[in-house]
Protein backbone atom coordinates (compact mmCIF):
# COMPACT_ATOMS: atom_id res chain seq x y z
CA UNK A 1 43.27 -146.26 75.54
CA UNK A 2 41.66 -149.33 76.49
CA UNK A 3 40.62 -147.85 79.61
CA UNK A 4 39.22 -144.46 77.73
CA UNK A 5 37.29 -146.50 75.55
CA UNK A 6 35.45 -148.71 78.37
CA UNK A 7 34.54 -145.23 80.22
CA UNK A 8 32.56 -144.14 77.23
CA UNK A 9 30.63 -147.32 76.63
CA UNK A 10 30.01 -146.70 80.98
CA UNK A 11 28.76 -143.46 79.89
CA UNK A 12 26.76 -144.49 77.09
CA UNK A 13 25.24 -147.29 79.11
CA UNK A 14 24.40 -144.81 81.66
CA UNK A 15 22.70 -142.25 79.95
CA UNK A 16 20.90 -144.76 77.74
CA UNK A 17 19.59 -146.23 80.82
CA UNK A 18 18.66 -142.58 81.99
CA UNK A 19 16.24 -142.35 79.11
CA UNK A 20 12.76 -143.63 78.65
CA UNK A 21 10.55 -143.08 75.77
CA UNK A 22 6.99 -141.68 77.14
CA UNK A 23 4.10 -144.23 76.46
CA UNK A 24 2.40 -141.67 75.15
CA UNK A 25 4.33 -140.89 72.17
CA UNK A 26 4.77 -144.77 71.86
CA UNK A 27 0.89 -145.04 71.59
CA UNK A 28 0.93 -141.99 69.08
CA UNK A 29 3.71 -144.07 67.33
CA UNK A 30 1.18 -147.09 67.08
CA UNK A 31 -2.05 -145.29 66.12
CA UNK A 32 -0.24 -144.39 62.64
CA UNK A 33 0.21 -148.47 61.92
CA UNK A 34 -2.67 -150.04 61.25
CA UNK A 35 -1.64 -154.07 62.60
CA UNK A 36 -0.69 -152.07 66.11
CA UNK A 37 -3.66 -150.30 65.99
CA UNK A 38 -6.01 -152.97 65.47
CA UNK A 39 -3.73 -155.26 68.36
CA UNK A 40 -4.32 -152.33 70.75
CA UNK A 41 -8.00 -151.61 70.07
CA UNK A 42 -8.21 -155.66 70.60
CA UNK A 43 -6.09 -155.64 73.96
CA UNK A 44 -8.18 -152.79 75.46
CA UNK A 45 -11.61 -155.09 74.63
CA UNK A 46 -10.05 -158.13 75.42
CA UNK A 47 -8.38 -156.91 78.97
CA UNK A 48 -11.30 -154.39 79.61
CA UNK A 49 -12.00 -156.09 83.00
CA UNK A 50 -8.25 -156.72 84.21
CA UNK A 51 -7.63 -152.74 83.11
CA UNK A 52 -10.60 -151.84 84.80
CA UNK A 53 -9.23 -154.14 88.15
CA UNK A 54 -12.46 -155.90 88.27
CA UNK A 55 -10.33 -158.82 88.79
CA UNK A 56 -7.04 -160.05 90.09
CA UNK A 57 -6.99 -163.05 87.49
CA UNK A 58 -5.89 -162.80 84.01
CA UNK A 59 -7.88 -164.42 81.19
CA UNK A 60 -6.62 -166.16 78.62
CA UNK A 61 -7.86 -164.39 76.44
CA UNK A 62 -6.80 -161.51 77.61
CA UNK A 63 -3.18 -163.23 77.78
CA UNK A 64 -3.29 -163.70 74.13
CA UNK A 65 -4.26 -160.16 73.35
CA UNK A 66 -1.10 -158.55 74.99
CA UNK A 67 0.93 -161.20 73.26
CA UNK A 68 -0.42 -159.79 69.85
CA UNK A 69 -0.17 -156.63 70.85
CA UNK A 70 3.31 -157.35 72.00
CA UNK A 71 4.79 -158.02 68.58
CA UNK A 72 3.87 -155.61 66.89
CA UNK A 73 6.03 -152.77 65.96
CA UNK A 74 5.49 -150.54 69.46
CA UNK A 75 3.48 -153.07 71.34
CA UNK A 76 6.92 -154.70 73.23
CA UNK A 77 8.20 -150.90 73.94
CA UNK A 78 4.43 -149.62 75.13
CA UNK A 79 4.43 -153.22 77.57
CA UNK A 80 7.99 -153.23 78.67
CA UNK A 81 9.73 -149.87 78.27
CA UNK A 82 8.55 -146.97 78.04
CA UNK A 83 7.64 -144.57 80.81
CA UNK A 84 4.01 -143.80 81.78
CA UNK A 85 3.21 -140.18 82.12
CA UNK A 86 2.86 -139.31 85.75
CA UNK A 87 -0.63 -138.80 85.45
CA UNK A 88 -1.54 -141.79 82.92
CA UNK A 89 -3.55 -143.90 84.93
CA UNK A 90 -5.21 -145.58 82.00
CA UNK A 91 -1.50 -146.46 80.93
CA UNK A 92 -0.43 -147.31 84.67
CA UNK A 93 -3.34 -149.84 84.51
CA UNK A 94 -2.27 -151.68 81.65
CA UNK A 95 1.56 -151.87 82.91
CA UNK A 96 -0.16 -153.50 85.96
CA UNK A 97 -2.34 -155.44 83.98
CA UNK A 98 0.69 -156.96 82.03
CA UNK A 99 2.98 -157.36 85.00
CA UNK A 100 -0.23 -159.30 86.43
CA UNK A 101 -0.24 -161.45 83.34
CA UNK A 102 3.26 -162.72 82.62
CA UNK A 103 5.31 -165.29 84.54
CA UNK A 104 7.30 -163.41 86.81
CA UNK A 105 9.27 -166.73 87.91
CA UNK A 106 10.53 -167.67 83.91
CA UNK A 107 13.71 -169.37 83.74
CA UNK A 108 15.82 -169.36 80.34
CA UNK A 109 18.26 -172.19 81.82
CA UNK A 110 16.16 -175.30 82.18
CA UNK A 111 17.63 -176.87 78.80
CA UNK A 112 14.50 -178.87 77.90
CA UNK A 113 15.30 -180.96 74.68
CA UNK A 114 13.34 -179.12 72.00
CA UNK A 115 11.12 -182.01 70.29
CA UNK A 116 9.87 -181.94 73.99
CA UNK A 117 9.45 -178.40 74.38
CA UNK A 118 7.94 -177.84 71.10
CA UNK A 119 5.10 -180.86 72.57
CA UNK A 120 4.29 -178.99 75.49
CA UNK A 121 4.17 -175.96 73.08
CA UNK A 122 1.74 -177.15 70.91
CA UNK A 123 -0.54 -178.16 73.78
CA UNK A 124 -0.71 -174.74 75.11
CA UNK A 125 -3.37 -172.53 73.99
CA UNK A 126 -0.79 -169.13 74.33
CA UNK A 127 1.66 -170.97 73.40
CA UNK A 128 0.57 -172.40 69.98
CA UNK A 129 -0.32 -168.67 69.64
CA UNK A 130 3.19 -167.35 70.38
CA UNK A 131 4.42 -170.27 67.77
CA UNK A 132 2.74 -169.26 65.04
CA UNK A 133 4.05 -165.60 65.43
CA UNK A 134 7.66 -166.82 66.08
CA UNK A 135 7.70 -169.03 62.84
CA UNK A 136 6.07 -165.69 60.78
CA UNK A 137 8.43 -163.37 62.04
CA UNK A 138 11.73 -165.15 62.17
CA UNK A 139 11.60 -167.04 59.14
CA UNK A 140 14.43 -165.33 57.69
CA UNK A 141 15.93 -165.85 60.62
CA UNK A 142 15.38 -170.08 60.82
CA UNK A 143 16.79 -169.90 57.23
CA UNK A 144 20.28 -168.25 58.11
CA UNK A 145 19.70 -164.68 56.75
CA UNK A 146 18.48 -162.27 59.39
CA UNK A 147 17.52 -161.73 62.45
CA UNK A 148 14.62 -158.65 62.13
CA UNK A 149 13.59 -156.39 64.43
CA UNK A 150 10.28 -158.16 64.80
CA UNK A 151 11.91 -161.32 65.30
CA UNK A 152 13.40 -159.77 67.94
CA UNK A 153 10.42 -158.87 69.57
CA UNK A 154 8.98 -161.88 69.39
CA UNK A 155 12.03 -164.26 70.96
CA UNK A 156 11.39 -161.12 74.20
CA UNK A 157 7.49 -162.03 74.19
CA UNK A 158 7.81 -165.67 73.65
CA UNK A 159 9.80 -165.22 77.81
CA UNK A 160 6.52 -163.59 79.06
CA UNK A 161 6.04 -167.75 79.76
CA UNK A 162 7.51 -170.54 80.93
CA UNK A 163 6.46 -172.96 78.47
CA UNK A 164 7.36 -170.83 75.64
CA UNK A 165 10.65 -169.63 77.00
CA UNK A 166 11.17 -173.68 77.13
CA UNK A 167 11.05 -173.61 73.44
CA UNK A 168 13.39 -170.58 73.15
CA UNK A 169 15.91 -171.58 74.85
CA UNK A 170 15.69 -175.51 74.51
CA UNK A 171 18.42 -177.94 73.40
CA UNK A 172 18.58 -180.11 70.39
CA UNK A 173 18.57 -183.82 71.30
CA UNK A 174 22.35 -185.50 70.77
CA UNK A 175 23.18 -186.82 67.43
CA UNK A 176 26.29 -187.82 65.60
CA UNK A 177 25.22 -185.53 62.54
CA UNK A 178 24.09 -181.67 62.67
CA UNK A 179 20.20 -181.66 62.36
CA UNK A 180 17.71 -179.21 61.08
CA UNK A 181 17.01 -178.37 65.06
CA UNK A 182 20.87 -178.19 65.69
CA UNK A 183 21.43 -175.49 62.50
CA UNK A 184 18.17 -173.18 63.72
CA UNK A 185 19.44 -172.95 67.29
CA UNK A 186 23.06 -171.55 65.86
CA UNK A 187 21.16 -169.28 64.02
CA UNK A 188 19.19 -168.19 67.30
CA UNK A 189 22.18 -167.78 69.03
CA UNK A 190 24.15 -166.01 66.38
CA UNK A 191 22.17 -163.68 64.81
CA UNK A 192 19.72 -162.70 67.86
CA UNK A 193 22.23 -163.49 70.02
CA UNK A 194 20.05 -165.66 72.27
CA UNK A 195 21.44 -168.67 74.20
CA UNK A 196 23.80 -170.02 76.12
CA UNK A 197 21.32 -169.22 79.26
CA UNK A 198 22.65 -165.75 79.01
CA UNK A 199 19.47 -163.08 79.36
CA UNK A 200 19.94 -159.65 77.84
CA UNK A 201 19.53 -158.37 81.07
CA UNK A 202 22.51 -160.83 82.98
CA UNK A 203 24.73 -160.01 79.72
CA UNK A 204 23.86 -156.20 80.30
CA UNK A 205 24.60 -156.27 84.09
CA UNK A 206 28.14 -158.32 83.44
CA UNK A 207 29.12 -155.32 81.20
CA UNK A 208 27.73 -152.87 84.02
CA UNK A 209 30.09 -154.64 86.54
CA UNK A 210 33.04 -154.97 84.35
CA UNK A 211 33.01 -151.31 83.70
CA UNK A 212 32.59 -150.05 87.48
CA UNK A 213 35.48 -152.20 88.24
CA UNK A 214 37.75 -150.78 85.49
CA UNK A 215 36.22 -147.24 85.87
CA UNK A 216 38.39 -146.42 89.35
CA UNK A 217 41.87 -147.33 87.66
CA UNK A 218 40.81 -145.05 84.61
CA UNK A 219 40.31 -141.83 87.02
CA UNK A 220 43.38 -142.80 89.38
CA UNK A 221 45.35 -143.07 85.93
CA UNK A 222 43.16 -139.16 84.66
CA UNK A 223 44.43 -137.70 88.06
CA UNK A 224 48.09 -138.80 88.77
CA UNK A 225 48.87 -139.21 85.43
């Protein structure tokens, strides 16, 4: 039964895997909210030269625009997931664009202590930006309640850097009594499951493994009974 049951959440995996959204019905998806709207129509001014590939470098400013644009209610999906039509340029460009503009080298495992982390945080331009939409969007969250869906989105954004992905993932400093900083980091880790050092995608990949290992016993057991 066991074995049955791990083959279907293979399968599952699989097929979810298997399917992208298209970007364009994630931009049609966006036109009909006004905040995504507005955060697009300001990333395509604010990026117009690194869309265009008049340059190699990414502007801040232009850094800050996909991070707004990122939070919104489509923006992560449009950025990060969704498939560009094959003959989307304009969308291939801004997938570039992005790539071009993240920290491909983040690490969630450095364990800076988190009145540090929150420092360096404050004395970053993005970051102070990526702050202020963390504390709006995951207040619930900080309280013990919830974690949303654009909480969510925002603890995925705030790893687009390394000095924000500091502040996810930092650690309280050692006291003999449970702080403030101690009870929001259980609520990180519990209810957006975020912690621990463990990425969505290394989580996601453990299961993958676990499953192919298991998967040959289940069809030796299907076929000689």
């Amino acid at each position: 039964m066991l074995l049955k049951l791990l083959l279907s959440a293979f399968l599952l995996a699989v097929a979810e895997s298997a399917y992208e959204s298209s970007c364009t019905e994630v931009e049609e998806r966006c036109k009909q909210g006004l905040r995504c709207s507005e955060a697009r129509q300001n990333m395509d001014i604010s990026c117009s030269a690194e869309f265009t590939h008049n340059t190699r470098n990414c502007s801040s400013r232009c850094r800050r625009a996909l991070l707004t644009f990122g939070v919104t209610s489509v923006g992560y999906d449009y950025l990060e997931e969704c498939a560009c039509d094959a003959a989307d340029w304009p969308c291939k460009r801004k997938r570039d664009t992005h790539a071009l503009c993240k920290d491909p080298t983040v690490r969630t495992d450095r364990r800076v202590e988190c009145s540090d982390a929150q420092r360096d945080c404050r004395n970053d331009r993005m970051c102070r930006v990526a702050l202020t939409y963390f504390r709006s969007h995951c207040s619930a969250m900080l309280e013990g309640k919830e974690c949303s869906d654009s909480c969510r989105r925002t603890l995925k954004a705030l790893n687009w850097t390394q000095i924000s992905a500091d502040f996810v993932f930092c650690e309280c400093k050692k006291r003999k009594t449970t702080t403030n900083c101690d009870m929001q980091r259980t609520y990180m880790y519990d209810l957006c499951q975020i912690g621990n050092g463990a990425t969505s995608l290394q989580l996601e990949t453990t299961t993958l493994l676990l499953l192919l290992t298991c998967l040959p016993i289940f069809l030796q057991q299907a076929v000689f009974g």
